[in-house]
Structures are given as structure tokens and as C-alpha cells.
PDB file of N, CA and C in Angstrom:
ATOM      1  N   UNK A   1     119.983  72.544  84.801  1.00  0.00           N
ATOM      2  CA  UNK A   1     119.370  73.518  83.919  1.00  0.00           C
ATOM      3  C   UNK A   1     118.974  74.747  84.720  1.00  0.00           C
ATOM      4  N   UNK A   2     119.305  75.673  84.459  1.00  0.00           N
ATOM      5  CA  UNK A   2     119.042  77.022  84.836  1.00  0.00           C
ATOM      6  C   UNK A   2     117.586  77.532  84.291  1.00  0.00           C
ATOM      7  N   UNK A   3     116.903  78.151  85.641  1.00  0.00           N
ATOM      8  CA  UNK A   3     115.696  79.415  84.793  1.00  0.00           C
ATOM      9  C   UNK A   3     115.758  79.849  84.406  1.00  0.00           C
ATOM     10  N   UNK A   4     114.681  81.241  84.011  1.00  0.00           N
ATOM     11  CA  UNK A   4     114.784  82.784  83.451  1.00  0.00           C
ATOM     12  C   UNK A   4     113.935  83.215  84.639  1.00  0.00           C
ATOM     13  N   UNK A   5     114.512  82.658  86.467  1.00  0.00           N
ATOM     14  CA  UNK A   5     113.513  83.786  86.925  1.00  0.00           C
ATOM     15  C   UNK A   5     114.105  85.340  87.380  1.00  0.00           C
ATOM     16  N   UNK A   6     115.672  85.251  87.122  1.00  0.00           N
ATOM     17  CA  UNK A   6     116.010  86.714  87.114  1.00  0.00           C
ATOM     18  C   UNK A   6     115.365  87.641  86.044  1.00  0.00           C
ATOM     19  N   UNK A   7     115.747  87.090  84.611  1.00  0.00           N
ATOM     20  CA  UNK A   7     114.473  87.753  83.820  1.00  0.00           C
ATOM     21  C   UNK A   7     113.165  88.176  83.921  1.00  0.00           C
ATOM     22  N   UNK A   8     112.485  86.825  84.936  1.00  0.00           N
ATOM     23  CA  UNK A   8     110.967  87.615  85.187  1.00  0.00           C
ATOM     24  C   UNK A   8     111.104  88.383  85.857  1.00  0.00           C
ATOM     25  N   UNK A   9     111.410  88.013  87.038  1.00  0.00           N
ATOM     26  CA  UNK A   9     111.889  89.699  87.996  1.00  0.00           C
ATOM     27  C   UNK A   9     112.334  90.843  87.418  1.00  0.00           C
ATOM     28  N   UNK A  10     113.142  90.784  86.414  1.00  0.00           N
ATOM     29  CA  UNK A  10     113.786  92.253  85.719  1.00  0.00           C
ATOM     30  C   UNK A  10     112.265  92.313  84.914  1.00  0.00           C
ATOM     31  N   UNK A  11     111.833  91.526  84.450  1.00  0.00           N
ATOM     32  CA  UNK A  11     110.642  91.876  83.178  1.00  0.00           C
ATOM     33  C   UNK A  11     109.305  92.496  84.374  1.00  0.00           C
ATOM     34  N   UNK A  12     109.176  91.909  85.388  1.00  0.00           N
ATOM     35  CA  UNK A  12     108.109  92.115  86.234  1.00  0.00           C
ATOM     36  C   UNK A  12     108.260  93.452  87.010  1.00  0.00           C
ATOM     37  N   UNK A  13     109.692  93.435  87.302  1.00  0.00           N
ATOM     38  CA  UNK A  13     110.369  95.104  88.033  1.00  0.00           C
ATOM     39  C   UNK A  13     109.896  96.583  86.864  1.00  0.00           C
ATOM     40  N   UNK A  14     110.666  96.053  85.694  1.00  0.00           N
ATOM     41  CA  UNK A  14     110.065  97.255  84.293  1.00  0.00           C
ATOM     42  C   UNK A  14     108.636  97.831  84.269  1.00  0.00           C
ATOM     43  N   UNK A  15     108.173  96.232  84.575  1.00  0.00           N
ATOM     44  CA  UNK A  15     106.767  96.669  84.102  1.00  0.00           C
ATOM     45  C   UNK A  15     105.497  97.146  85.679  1.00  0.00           C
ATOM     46  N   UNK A  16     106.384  97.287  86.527  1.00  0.00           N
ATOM     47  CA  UNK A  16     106.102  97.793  87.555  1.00  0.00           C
ATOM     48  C   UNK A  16     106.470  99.347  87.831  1.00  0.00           C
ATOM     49  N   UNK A  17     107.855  99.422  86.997  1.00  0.00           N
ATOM     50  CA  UNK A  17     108.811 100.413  87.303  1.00  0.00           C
ATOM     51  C   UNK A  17     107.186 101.552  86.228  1.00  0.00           C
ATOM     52  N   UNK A  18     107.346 101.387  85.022  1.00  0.00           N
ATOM     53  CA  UNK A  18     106.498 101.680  84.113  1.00  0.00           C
ATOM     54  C   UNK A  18     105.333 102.213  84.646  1.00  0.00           C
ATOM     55  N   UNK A  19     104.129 101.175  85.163  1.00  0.00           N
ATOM     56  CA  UNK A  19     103.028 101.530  85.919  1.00  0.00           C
ATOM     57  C   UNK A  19     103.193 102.425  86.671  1.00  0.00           C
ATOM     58  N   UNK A  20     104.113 102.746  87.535  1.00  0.00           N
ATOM     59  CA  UNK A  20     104.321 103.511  88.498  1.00  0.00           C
ATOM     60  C   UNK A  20     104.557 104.993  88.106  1.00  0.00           C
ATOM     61  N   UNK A  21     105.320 104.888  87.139  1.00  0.00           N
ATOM     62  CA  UNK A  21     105.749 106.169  86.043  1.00  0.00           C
ATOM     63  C   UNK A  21     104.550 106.976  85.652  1.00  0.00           C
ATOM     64  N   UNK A  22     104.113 105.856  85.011  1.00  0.00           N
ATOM     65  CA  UNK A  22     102.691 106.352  84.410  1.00  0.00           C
ATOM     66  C   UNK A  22     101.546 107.349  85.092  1.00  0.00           C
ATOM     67  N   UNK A  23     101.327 106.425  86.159  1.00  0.00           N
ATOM     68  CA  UNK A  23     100.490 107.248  87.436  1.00  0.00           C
ATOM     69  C   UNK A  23     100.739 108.398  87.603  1.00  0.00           C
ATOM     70  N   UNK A  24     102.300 108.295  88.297  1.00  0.00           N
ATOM     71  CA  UNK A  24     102.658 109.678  88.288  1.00  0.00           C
ATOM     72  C   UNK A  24     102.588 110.834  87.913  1.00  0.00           C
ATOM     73  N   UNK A  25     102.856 110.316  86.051  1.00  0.00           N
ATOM     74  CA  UNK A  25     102.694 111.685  85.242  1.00  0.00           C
ATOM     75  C   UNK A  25     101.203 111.597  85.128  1.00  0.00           C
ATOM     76  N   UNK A  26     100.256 110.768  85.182  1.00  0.00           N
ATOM     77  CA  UNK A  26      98.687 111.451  85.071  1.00  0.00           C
ATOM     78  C   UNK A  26      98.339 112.258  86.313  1.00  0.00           C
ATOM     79  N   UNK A  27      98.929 112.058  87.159  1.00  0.00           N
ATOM     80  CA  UNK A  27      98.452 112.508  88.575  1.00  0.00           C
ATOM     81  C   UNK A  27      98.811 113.851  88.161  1.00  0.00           C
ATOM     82  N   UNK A  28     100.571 114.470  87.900  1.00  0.00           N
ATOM     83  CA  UNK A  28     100.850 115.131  87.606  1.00  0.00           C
ATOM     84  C   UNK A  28     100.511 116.253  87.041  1.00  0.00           C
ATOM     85  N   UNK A  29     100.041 115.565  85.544  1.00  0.00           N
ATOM     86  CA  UNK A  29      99.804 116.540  84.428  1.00  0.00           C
ATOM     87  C   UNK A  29      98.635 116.641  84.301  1.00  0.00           C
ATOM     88  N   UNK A  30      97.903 115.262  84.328  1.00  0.00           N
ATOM     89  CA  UNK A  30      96.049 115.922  83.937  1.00  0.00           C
ATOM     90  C   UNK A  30      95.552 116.194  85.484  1.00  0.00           C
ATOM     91  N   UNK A  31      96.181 115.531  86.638  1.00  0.00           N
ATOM     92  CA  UNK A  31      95.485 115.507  88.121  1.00  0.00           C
ATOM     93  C   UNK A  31      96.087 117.404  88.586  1.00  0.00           C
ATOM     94  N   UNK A  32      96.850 118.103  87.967  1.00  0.00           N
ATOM     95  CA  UNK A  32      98.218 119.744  87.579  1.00  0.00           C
ATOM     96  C   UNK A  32      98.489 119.205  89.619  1.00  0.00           C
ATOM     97  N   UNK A  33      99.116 117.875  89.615  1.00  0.00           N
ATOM     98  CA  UNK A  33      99.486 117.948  90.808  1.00  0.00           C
ATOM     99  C   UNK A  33     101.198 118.395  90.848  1.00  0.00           C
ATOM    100  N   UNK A  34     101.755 118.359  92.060  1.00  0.00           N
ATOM    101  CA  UNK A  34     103.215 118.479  92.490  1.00  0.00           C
ATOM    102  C   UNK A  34     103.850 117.465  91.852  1.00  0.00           C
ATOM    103  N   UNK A  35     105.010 117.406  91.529  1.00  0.00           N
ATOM    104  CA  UNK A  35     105.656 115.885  91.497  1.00  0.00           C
ATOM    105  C   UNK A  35     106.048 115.059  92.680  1.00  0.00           C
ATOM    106  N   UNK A  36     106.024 115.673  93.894  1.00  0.00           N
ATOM    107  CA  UNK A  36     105.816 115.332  95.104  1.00  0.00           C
ATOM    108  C   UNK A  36     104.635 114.605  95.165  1.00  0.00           C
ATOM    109  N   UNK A  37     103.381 115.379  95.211  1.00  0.00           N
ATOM    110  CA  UNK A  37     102.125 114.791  95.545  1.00  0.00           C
ATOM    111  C   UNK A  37     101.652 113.559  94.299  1.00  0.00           C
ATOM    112  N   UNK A  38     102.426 113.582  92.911  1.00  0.00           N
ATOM    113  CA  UNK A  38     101.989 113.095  92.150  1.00  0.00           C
ATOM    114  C   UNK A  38     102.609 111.366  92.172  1.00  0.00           C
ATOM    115  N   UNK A  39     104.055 111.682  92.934  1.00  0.00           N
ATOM    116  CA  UNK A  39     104.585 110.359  93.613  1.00  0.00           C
ATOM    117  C   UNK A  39     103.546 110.066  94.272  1.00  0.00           C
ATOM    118  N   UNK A  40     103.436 110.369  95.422  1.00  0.00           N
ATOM    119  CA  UNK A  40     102.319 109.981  96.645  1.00  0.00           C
ATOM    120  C   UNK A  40     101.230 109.207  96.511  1.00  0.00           C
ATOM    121  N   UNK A  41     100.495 109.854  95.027  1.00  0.00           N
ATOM    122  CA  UNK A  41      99.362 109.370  94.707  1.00  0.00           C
ATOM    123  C   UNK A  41      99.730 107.802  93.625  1.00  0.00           C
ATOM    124  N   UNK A  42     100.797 107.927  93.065  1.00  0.00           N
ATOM    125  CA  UNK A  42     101.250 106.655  92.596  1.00  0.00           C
ATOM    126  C   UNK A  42     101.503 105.561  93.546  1.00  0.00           C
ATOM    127  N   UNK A  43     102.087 105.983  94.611  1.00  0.00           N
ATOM    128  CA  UNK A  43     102.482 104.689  95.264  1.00  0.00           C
ATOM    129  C   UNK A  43     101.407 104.176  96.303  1.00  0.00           C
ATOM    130  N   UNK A  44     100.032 105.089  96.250  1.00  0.00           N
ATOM    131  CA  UNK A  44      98.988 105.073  97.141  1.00  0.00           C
ATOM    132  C   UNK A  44      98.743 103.712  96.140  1.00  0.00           C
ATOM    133  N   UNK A  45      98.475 104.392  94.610  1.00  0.00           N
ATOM    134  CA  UNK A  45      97.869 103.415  93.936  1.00  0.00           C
ATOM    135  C   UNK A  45      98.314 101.701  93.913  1.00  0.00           C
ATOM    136  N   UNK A  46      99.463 102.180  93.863  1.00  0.00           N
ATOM    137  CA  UNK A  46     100.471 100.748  93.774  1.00  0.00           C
ATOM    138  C   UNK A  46      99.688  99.797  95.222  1.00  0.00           C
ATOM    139  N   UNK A  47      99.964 101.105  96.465  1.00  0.00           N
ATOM    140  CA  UNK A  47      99.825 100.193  97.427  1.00  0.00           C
ATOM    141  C   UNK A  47      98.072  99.240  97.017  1.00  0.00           C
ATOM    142  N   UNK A  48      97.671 100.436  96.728  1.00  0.00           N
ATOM    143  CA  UNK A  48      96.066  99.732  96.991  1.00  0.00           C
ATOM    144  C   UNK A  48      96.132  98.160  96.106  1.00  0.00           C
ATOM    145  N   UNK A  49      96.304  98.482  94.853  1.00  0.00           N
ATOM    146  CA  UNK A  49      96.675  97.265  93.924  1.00  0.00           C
ATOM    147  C   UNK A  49      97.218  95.971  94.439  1.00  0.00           C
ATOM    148  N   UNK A  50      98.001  96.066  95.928  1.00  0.00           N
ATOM    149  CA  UNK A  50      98.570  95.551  96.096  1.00  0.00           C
ATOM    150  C   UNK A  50      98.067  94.668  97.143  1.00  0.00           C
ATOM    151  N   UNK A  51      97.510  95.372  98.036  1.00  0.00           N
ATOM    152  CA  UNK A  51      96.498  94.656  98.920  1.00  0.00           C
ATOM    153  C   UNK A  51      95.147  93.779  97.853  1.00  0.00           C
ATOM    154  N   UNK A  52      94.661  94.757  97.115  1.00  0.00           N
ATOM    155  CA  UNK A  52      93.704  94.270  96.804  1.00  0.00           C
ATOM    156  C   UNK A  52      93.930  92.612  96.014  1.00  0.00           C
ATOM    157  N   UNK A  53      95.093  92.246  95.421  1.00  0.00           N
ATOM    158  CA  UNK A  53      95.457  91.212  94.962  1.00  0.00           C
ATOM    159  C   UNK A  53      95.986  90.245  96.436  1.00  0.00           C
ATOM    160  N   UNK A  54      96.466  90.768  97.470  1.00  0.00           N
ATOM    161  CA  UNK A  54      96.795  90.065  98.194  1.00  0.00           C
ATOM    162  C   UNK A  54      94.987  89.474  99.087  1.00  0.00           C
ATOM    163  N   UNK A  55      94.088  89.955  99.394  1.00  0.00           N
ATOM    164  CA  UNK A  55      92.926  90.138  99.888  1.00  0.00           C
ATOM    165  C   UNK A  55      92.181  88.733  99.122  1.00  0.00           C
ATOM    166  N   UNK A  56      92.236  88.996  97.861  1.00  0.00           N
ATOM    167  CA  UNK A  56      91.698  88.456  96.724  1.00  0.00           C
ATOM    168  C   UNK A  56      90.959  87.025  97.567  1.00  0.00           C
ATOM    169  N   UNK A  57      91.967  86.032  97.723  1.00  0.00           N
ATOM    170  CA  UNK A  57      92.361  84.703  97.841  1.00  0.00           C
ATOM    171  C   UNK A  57      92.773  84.545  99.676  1.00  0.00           C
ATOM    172  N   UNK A  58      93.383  85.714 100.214  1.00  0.00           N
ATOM    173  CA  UNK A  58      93.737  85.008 101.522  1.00  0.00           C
ATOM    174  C   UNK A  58      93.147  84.776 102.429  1.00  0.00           C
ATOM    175  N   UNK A  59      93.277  83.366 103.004  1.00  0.00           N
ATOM    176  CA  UNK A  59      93.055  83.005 104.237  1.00  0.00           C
ATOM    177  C   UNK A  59      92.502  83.863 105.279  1.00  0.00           C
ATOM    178  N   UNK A  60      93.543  84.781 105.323  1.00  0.00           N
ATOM    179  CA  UNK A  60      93.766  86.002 106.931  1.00  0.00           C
ATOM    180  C   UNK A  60      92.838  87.218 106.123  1.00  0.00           C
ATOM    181  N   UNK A  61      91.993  87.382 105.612  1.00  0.00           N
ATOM    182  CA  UNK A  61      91.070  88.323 105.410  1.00  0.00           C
ATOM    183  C   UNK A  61      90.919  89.312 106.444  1.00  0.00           C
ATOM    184  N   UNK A  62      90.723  88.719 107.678  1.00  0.00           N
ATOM    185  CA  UNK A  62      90.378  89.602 108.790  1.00  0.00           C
ATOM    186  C   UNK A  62      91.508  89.862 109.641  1.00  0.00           C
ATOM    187  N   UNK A  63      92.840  89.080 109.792  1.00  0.00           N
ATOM    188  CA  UNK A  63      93.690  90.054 110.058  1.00  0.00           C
ATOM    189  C   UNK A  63      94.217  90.940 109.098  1.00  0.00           C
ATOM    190  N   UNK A  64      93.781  90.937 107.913  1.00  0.00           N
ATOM    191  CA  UNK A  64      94.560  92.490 107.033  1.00  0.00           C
ATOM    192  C   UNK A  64      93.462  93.608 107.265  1.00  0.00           C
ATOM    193  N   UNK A  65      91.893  92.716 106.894  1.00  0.00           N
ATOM    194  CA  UNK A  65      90.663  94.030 107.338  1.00  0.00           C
ATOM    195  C   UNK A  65      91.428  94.949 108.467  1.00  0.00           C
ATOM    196  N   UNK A  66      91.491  94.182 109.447  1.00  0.00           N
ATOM    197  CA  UNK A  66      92.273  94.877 110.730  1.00  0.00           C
ATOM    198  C   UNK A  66      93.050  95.995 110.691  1.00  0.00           C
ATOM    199  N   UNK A  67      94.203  95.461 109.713  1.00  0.00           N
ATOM    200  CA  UNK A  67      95.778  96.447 110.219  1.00  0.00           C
ATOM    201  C   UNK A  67      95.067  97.653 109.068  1.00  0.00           C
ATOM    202  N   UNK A  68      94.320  97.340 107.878  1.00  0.00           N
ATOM    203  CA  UNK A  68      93.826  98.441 106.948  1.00  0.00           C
ATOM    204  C   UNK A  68      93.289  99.827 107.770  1.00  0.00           C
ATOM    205  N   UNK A  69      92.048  99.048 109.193  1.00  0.00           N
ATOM    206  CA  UNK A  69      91.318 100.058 109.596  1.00  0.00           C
ATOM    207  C   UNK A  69      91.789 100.729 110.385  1.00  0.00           C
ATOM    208  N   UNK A  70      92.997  99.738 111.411  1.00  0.00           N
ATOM    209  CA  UNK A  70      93.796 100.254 112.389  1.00  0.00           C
ATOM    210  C   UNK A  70      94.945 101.788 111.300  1.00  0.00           C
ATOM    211  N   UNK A  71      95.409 101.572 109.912  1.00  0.00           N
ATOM    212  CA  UNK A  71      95.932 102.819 109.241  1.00  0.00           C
ATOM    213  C   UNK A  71      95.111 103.577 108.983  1.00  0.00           C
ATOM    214  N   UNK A  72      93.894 103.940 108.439  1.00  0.00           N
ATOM    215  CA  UNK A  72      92.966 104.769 108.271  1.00  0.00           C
ATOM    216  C   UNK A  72      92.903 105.353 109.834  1.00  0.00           C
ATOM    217  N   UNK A  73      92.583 104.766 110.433  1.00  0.00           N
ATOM    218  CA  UNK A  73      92.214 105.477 111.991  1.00  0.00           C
ATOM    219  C   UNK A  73      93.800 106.656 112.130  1.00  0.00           C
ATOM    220  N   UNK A  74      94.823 105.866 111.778  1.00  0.00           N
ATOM    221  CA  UNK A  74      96.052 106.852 112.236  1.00  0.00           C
ATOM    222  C   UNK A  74      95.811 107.877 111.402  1.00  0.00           C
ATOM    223  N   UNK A  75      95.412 107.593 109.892  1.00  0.00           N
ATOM    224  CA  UNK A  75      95.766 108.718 108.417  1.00  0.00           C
ATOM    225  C   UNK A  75      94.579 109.798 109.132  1.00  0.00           C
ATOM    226  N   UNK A  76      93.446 109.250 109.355  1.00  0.00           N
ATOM    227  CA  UNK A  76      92.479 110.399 109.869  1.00  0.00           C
ATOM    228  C   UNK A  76      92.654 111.140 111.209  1.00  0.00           C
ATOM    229  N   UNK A  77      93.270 110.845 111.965  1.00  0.00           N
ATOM    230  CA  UNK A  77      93.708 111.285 113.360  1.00  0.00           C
ATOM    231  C   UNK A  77      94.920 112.288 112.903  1.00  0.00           C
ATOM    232  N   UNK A  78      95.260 112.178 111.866  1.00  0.00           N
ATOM    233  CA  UNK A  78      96.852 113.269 111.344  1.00  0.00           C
ATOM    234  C   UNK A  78      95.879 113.977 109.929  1.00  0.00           C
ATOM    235  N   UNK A  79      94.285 114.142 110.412  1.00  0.00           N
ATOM    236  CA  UNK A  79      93.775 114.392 109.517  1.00  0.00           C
ATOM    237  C   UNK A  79      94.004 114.392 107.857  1.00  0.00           C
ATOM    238  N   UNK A  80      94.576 113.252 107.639  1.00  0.00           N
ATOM    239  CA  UNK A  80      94.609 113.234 106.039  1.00  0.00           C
ATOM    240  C   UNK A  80      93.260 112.432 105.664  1.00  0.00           C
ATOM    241  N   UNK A  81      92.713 112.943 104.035  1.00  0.00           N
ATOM    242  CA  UNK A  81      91.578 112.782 103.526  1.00  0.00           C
ATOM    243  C   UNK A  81      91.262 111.370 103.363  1.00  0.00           C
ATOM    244  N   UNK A  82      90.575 110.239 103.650  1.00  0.00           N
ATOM    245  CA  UNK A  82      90.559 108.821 103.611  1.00  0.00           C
ATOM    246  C   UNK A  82      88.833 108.689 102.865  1.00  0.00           C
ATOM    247  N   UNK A  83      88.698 107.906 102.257  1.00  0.00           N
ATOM    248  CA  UNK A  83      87.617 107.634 101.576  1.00  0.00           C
ATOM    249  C   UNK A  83      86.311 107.450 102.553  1.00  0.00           C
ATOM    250  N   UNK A  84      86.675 106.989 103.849  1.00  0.00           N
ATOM    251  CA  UNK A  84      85.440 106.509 105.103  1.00  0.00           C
ATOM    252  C   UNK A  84      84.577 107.598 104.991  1.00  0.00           C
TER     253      UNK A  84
END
């Protein structure tokens, strides 16, 4: 007997593809960003979403704390704006 987990993946990809879309154009249109910068800020979001579900539950808490502070230290050293 065969799955449907290519389906979830295509259903889970859409609805990722979607979210991502979305961001964009708010960043875009109500944030009057670039469509450049309005990507940027979507996939910031994605990323964050993404840790934050991975964080949730894991084990290694403190090796991700880590590699998070070790990127902030680089993003602020190439002076980009970081929440710290």
C-alpha cells in the first residue's frame, strides 16, 4: 500500500510557498518596502518561525542558543540592525 506523503509535501510546500508570498506583499505594500527588501524580510520571517519551532522541544537548546548569537555577532559587525 502506498502513502499520500508526496501529497503532504506538495500540500505542505503550497502552503509554505503561500505564507511566504504573503509576507512579502505585506512587507511590500503596507511595510512601501522594495521587493528586494520585502523578500528579505519574508524569509527572515520564515527563518525565525523556523528555529523557533525547532527550539520548542530540542534537546541541543544550547548548541542552537550558540550558533544564533555567534550570527547576530557577524549581522552586527557588517552593521545590520539586530533586535539586541
Amino acid at each position: 500500500m502506498g502513502t499520500n506523503s508526496g501529497a503532504d509535501e506538495a500540500t505542505q510546500y503550497a502552503a509554505l510557498s503561500y505564507e511566504f508570498e504573503e509576507q512579502a506583499a505585506i512587507a511590500e505594500y503596507d511595510g512601501q518596502q522594495t521587493p528586494q527588501q520585502a523578500q528579505r524580510i519574508a524569509y527572515l520571517d520564515a527563518f525565525i518561525s523556523l528555529l523557533y519551532a525547532l527550539v520548542k522541544d530540542d534537546p541541543h537548546q544550547d548548541w542552537l542558543a550558540q550558533k544564533i548569537q555567534i550570527a547576530l555577532a557577524s549581522l552586527e559587525e557588517q552593521n545590520f540592525p539586530t533586535l539586541n
